[in-house]
PDB file of N, CA and C in Angstrom:
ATOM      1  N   UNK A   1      11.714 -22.410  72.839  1.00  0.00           N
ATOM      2  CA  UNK A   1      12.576 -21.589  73.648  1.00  0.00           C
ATOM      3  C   UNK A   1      11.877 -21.240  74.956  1.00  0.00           C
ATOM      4  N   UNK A   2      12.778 -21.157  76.030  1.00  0.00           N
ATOM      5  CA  UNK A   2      12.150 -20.861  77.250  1.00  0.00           C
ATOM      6  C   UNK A   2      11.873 -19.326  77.568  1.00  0.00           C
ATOM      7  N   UNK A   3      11.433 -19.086  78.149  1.00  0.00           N
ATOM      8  CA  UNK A   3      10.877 -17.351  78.554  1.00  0.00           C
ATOM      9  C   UNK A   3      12.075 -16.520  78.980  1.00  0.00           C
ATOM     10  N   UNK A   4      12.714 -17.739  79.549  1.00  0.00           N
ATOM     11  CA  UNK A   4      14.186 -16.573  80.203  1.00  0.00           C
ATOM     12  C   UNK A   4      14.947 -16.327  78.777  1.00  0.00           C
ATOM     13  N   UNK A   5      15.066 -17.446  78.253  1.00  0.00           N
ATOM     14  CA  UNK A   5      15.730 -16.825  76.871  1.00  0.00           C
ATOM     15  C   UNK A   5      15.661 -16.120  76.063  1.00  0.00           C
ATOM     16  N   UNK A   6      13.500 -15.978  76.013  1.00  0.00           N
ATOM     17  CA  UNK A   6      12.923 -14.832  75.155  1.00  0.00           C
ATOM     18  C   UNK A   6      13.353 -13.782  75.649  1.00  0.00           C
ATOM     19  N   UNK A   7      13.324 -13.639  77.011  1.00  0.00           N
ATOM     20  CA  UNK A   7      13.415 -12.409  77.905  1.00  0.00           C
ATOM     21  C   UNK A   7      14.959 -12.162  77.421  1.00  0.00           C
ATOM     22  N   UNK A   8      15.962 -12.591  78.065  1.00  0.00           N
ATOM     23  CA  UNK A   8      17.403 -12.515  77.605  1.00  0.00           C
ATOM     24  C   UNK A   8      17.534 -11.906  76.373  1.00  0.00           C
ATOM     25  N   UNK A   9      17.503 -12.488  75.071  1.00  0.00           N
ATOM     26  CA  UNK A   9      17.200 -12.205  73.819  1.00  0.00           C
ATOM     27  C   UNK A   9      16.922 -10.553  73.948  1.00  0.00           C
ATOM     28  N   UNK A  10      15.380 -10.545  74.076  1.00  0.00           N
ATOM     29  CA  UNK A  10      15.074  -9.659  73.930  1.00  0.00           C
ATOM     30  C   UNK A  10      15.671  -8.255  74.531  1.00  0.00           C
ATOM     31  N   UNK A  11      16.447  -8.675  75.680  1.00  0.00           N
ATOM     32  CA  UNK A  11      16.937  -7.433  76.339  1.00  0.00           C
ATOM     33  C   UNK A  11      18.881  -7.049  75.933  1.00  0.00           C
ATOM     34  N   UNK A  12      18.714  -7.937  75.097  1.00  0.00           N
ATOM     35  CA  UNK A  12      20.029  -7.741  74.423  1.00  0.00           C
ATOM     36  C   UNK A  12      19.596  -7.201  73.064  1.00  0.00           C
ATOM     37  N   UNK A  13      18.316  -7.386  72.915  1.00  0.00           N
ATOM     38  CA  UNK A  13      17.945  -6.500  71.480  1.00  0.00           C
ATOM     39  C   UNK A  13      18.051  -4.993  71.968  1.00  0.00           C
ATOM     40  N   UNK A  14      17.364  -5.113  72.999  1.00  0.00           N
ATOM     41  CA  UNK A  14      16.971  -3.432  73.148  1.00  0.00           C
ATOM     42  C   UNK A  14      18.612  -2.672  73.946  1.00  0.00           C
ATOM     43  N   UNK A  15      19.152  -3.255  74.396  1.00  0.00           N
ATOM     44  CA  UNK A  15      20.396  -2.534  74.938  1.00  0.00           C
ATOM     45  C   UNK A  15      21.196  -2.304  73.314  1.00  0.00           C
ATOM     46  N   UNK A  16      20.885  -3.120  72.466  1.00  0.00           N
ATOM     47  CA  UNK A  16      21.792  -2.878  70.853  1.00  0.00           C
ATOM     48  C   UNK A  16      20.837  -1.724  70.472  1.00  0.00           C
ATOM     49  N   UNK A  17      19.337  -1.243  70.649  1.00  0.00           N
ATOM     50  CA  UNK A  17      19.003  -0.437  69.866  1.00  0.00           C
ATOM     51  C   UNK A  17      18.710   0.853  70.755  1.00  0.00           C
ATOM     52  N   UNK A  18      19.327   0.739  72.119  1.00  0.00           N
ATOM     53  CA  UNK A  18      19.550   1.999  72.847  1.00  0.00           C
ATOM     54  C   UNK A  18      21.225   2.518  72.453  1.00  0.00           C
ATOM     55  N   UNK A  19      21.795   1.688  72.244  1.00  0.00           N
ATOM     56  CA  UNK A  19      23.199   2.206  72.001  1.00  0.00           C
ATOM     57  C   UNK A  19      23.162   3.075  70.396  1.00  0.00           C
ATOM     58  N   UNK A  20      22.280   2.302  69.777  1.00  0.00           N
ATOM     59  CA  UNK A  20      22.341   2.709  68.029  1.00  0.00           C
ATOM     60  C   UNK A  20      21.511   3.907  68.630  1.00  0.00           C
ATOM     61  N   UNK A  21      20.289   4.610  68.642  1.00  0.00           N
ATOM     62  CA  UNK A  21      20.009   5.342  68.659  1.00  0.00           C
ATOM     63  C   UNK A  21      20.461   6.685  69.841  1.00  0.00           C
ATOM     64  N   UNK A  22      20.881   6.102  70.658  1.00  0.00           N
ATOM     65  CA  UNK A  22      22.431   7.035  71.552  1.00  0.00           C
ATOM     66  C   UNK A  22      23.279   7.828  70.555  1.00  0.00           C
ATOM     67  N   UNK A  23      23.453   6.818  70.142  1.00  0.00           N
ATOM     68  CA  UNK A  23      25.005   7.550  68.899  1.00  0.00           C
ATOM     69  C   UNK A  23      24.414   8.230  68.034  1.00  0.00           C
ATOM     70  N   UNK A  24      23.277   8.071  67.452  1.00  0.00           N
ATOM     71  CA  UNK A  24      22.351   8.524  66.384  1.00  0.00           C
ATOM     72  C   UNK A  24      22.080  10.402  67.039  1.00  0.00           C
ATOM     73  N   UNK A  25      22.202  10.177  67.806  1.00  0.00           N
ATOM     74  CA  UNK A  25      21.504  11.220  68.498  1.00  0.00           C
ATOM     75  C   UNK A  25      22.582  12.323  69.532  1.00  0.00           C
ATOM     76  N   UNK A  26      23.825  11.373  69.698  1.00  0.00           N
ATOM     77  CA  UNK A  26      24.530  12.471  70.392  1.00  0.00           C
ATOM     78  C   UNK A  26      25.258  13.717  69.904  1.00  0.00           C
ATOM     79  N   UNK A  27      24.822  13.868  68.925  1.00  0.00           N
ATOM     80  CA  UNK A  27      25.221  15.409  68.676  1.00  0.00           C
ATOM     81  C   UNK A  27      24.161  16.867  68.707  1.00  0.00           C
ATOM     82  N   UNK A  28      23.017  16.080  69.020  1.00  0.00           N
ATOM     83  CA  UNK A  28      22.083  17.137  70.192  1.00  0.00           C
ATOM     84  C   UNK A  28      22.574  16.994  70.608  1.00  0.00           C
ATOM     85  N   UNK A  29      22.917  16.343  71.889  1.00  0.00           N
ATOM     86  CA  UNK A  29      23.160  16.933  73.390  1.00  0.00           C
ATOM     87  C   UNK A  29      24.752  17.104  73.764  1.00  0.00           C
ATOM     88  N   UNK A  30      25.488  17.237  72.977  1.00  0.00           N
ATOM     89  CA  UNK A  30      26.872  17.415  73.475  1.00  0.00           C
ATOM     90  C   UNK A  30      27.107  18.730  72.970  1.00  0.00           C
ATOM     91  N   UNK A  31      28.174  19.583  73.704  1.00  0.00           N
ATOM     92  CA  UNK A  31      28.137  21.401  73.473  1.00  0.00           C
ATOM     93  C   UNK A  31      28.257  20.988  72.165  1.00  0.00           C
ATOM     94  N   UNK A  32      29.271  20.513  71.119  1.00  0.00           N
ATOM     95  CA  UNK A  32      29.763  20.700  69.742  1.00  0.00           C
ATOM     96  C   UNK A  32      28.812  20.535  69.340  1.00  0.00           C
ATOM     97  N   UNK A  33      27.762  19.725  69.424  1.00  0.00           N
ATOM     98  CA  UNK A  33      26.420  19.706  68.642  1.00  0.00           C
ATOM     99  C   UNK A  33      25.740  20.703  68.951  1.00  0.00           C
ATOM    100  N   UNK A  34      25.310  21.173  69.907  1.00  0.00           N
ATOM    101  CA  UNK A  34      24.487  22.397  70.049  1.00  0.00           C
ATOM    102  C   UNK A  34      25.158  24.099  69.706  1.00  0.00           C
ATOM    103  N   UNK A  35      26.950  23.583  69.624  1.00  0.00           N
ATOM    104  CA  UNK A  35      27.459  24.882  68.962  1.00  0.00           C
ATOM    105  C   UNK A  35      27.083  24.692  66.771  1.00  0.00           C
ATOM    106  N   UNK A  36      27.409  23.623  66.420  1.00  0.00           N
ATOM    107  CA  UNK A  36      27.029  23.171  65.462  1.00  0.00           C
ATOM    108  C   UNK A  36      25.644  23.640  65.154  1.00  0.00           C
ATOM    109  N   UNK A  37      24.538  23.329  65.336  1.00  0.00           N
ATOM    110  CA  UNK A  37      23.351  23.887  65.595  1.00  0.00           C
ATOM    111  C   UNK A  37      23.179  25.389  65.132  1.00  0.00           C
ATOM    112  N   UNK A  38      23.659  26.276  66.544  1.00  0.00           N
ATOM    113  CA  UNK A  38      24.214  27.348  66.313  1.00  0.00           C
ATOM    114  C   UNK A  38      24.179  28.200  65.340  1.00  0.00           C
ATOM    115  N   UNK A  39      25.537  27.827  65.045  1.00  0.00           N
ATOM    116  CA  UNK A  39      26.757  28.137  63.864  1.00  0.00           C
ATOM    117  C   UNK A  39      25.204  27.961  62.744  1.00  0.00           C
ATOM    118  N   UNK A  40      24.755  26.854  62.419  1.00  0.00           N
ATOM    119  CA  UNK A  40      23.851  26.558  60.990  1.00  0.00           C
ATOM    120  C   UNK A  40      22.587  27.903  61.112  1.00  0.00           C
ATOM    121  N   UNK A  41      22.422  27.772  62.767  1.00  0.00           N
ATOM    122  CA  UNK A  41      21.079  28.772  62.226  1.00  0.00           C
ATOM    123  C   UNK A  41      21.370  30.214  62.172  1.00  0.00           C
ATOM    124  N   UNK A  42      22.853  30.648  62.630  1.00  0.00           N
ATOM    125  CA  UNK A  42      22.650  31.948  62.073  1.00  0.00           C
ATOM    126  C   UNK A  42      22.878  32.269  60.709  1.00  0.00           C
ATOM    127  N   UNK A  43      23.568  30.951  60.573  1.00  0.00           N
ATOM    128  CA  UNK A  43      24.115  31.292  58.604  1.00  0.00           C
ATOM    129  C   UNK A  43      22.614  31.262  57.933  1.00  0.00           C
ATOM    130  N   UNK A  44      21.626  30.585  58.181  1.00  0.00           N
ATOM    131  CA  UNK A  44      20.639  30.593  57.496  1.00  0.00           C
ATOM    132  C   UNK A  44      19.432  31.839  57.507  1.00  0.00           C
ATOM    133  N   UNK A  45      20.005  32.438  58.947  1.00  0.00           N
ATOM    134  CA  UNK A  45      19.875  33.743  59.368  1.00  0.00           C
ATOM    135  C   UNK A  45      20.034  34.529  58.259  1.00  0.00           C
ATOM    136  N   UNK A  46      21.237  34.630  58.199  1.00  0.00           N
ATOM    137  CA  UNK A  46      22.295  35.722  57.517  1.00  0.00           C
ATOM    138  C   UNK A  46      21.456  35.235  55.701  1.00  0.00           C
ATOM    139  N   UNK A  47      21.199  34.395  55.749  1.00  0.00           N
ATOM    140  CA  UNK A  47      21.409  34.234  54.398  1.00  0.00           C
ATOM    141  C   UNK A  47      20.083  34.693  53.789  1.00  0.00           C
ATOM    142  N   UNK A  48      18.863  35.107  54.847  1.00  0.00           N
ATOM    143  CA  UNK A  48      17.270  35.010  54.806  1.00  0.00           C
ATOM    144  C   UNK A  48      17.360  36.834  54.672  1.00  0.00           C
ATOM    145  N   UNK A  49      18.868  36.876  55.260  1.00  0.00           N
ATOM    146  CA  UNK A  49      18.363  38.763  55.756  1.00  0.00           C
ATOM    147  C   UNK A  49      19.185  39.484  54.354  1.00  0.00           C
ATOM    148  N   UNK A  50      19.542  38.710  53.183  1.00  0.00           N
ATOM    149  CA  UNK A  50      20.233  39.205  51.653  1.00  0.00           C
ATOM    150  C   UNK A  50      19.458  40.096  51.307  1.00  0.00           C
ATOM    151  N   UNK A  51      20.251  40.756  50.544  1.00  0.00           N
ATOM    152  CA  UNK A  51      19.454  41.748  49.516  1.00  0.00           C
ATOM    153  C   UNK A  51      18.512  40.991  48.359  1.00  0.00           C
ATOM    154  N   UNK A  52      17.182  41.637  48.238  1.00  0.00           N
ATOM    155  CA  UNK A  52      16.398  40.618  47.423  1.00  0.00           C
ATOM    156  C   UNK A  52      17.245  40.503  46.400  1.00  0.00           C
ATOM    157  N   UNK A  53      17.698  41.452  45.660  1.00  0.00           N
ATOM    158  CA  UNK A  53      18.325  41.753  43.909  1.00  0.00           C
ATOM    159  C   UNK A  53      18.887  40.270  44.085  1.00  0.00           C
ATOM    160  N   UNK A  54      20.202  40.891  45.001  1.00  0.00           N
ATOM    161  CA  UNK A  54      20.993  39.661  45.093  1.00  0.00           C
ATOM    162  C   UNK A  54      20.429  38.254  45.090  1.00  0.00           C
ATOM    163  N   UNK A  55      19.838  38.158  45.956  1.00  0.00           N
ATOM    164  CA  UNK A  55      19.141  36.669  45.966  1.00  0.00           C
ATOM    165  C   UNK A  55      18.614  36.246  44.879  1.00  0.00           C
ATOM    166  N   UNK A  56      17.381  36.977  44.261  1.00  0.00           N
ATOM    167  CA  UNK A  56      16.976  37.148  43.015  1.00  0.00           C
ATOM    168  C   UNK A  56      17.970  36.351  41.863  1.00  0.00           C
ATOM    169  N   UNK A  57      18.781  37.078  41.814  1.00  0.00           N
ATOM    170  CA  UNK A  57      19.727  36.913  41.094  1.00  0.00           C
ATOM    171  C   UNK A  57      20.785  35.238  41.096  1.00  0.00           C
ATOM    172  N   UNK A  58      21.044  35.292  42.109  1.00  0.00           N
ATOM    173  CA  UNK A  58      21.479  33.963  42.813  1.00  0.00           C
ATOM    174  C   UNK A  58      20.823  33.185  42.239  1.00  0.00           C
ATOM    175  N   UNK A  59      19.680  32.936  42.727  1.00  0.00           N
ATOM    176  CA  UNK A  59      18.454  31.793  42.472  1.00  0.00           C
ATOM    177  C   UNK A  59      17.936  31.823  40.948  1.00  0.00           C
ATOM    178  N   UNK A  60      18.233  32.815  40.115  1.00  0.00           N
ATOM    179  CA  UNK A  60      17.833  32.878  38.908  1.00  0.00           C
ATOM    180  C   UNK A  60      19.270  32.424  37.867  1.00  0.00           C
ATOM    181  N   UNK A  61      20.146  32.562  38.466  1.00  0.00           N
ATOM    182  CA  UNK A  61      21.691  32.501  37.854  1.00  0.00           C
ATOM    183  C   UNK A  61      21.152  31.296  36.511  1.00  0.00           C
ATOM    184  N   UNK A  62      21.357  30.180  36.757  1.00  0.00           N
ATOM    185  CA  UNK A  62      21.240  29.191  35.601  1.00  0.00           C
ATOM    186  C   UNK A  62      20.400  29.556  34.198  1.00  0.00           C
ATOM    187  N   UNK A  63      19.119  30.156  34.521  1.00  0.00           N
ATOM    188  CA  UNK A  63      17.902  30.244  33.930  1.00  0.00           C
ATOM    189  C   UNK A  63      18.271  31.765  33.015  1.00  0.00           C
ATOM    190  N   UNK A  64      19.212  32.605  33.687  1.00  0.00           N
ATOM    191  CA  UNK A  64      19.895  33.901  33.187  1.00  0.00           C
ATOM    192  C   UNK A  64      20.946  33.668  32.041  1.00  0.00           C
ATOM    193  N   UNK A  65      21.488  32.258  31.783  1.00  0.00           N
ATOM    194  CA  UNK A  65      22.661  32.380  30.923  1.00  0.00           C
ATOM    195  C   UNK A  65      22.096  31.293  29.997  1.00  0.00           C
ATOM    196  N   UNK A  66      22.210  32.546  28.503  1.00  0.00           N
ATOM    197  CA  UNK A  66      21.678  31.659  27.427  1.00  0.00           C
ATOM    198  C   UNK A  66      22.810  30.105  27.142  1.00  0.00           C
ATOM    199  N   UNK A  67      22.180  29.500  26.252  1.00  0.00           N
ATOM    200  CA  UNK A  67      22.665  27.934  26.260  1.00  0.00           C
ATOM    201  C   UNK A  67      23.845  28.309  25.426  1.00  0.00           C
ATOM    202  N   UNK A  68      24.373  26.799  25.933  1.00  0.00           N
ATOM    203  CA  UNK A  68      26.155  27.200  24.825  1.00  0.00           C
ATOM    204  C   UNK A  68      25.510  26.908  23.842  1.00  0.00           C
ATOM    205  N   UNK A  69      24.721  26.148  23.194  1.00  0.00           N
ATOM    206  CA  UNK A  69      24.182  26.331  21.448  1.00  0.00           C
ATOM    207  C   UNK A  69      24.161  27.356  20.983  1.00  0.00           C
ATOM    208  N   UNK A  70      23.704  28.479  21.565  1.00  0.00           N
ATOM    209  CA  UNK A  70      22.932  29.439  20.907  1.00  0.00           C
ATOM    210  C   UNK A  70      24.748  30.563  20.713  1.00  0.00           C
ATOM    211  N   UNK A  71      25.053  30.236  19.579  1.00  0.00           N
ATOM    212  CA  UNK A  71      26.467  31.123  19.849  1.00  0.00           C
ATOM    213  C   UNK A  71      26.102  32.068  18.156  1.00  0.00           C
ATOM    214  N   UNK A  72      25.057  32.402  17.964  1.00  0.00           N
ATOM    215  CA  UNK A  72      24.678  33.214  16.915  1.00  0.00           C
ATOM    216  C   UNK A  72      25.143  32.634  15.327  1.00  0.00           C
ATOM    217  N   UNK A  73      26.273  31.803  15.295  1.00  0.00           N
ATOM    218  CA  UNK A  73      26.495  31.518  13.738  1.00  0.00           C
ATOM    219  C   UNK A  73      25.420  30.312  13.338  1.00  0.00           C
ATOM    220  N   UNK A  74      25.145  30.489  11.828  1.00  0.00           N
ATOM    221  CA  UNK A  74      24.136  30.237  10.958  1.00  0.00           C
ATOM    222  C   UNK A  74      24.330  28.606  10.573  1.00  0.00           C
ATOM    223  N   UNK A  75      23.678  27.840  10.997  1.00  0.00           N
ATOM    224  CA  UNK A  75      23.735  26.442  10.747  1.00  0.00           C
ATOM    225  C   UNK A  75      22.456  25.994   9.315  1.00  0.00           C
ATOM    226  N   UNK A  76      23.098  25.652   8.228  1.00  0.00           N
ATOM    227  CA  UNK A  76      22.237  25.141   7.042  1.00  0.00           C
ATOM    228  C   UNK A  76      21.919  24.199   7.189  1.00  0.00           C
TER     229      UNK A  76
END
């Protein structure tokens, strides 16, 4: 292959992997992405500033409720 073709080639690679990583990426920089953004970090805000109990509780939920086996009648 000749050099112009490598060259060619190659610059049709990189215009395909500026477009893929463009799209990959435009929701940083467009307002909806940076309102998106936003919106996530105050909920994670909100969610850091809970009452411990509550949270506590939340995060313990599964580990708090005995198993459906255990329903007290007597197995021989």
């Amino acid at each position: 292959m000749s050099a112009h073709l490598l060259t060619q080639r190659g610059r049709l690679w990189l215009d395909g992997a500026v477009r893929t990583v463009k799209k990959a990426f435009a929701g940083l920089f467009t307002k909806a992405g940076r309102r998106r953004r936003r919106v996530e970090q105050e909920y994670h805000r909100s969610d850091e500033s809970g009452d411990v109990v509550d949270r506590s509780s939340e995060d313990s939920f599964p580990a708090s409720d005995p198993p459906a086996w255990t329903s007290g009648a007597n197995h021989h």
